[in-house]
C-alpha atoms as a PDB file:
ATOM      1  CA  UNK A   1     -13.733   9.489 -17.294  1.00  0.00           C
ATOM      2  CA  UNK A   2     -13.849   6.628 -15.104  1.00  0.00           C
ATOM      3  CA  UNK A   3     -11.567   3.160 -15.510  1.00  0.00           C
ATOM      4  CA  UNK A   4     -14.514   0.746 -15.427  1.00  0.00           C
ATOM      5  CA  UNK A   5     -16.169  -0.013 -18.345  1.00  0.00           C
ATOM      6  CA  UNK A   6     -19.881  -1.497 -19.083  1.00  0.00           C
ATOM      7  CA  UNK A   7     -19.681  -4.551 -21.920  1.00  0.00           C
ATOM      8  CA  UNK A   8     -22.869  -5.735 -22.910  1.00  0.00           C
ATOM      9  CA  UNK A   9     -24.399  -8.064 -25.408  1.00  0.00           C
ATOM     10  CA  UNK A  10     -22.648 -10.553 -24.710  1.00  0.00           C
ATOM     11  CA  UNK A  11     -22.124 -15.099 -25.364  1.00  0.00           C
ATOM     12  CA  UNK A  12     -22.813 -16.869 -22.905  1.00  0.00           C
ATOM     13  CA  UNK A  13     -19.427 -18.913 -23.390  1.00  0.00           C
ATOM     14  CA  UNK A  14     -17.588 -15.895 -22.970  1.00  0.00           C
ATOM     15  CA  UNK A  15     -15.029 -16.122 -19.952  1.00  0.00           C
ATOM     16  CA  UNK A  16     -13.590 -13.296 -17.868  1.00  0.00           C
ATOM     17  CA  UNK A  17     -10.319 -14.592 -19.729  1.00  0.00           C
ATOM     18  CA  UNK A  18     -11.791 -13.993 -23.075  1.00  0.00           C
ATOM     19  CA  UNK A  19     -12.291 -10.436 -22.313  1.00  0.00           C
ATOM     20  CA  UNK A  20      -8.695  -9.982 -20.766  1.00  0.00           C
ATOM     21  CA  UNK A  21      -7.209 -11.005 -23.589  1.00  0.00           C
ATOM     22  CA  UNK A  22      -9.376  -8.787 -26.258  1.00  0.00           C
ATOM     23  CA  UNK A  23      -9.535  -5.908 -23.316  1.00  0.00           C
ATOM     24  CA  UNK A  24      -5.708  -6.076 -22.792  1.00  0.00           C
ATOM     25  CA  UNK A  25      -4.658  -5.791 -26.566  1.00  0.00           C
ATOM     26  CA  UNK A  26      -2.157  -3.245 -27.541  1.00  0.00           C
ATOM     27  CA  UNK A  27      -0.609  -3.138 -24.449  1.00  0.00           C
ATOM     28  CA  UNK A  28      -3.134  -2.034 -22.111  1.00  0.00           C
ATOM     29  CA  UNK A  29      -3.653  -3.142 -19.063  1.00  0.00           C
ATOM     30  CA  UNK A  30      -6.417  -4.742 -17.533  1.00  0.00           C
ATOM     31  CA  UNK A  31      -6.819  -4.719 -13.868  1.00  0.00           C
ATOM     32  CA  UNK A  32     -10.088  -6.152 -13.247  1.00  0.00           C
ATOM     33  CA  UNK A  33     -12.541  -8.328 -14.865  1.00  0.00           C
ATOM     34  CA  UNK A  34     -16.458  -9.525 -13.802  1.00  0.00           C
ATOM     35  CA  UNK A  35     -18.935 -11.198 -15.703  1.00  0.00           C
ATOM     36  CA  UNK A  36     -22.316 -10.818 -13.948  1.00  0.00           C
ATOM     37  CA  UNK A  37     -24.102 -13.719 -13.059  1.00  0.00           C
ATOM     38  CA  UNK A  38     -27.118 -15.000 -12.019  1.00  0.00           C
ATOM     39  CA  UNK A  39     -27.962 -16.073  -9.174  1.00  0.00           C
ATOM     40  CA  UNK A  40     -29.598 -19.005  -9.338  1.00  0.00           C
ATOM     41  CA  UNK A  41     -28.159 -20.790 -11.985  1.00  0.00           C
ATOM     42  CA  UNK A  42     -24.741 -19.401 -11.829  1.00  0.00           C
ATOM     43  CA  UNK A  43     -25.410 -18.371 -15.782  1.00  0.00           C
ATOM     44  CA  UNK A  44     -24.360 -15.435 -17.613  1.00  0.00           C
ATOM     45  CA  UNK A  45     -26.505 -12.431 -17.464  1.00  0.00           C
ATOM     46  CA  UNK A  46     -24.551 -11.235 -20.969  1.00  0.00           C
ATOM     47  CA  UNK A  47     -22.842  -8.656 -19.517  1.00  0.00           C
ATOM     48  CA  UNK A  48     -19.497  -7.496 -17.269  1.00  0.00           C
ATOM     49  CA  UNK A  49     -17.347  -4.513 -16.355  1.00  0.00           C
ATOM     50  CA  UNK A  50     -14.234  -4.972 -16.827  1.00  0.00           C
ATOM     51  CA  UNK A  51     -11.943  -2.428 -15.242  1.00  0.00           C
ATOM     52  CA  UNK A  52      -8.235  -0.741 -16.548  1.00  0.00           C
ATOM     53  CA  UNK A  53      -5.432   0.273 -15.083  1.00  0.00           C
ATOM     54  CA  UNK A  54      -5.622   4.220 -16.201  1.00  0.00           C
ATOM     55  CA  UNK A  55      -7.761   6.440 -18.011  1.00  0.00           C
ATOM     56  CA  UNK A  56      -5.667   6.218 -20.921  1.00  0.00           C
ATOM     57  CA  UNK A  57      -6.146   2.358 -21.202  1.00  0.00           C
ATOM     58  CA  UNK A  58      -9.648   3.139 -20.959  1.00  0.00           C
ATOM     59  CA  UNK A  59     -10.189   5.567 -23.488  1.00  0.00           C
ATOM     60  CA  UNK A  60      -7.861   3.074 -25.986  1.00  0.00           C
ATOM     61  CA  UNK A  61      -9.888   0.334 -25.141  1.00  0.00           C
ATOM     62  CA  UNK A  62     -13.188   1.883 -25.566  1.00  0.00           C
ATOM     63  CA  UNK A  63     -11.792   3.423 -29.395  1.00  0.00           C
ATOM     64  CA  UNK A  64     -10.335   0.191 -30.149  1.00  0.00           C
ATOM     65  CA  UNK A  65     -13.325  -2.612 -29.059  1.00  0.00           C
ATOM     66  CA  UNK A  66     -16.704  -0.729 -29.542  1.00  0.00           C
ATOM     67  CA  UNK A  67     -19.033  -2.554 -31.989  1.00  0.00           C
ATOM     68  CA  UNK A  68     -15.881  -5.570 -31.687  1.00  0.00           C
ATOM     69  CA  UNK A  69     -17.539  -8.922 -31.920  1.00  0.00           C
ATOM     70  CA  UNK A  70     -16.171 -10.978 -29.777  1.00  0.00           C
ATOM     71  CA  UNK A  71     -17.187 -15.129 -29.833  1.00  0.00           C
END
């Protein structure tokens, strides 16, 4: 299982911070985060990968945010 995880659907108000904090709940750690943007505008696309620090954090975060609706 890889460490880097696909979020989609997402505000466009939502800030890489945002998603550390939900992402890095429970004690989990969060080592990377990137909200993809475009290039022109410098908008949100509505999506990022955010990446963890293990496997484990990964699995925990994926049980413990999918379907979460975040802003």
């Amino acid at each position: 299982m890889g460490k880097r995880l696909y979020v989609g659907n997402l505000s466009f108000q939502t800030t890489e911070d945002a998603l550390r904090d939900a992402f890095g709940g429970d004690g989990r750690q969060v080592a990377e985060v990137k909200i993809m943007l475009e290039r022109d505008t410098g908008r949100s696309r509505g999506f990022a990968f955010v990446e963890m620090a293990t496997d484990e954090d990964a699995q925990s975060a994926i049980a413990a945010m999918n379907g979460h609706e975040l802003d």
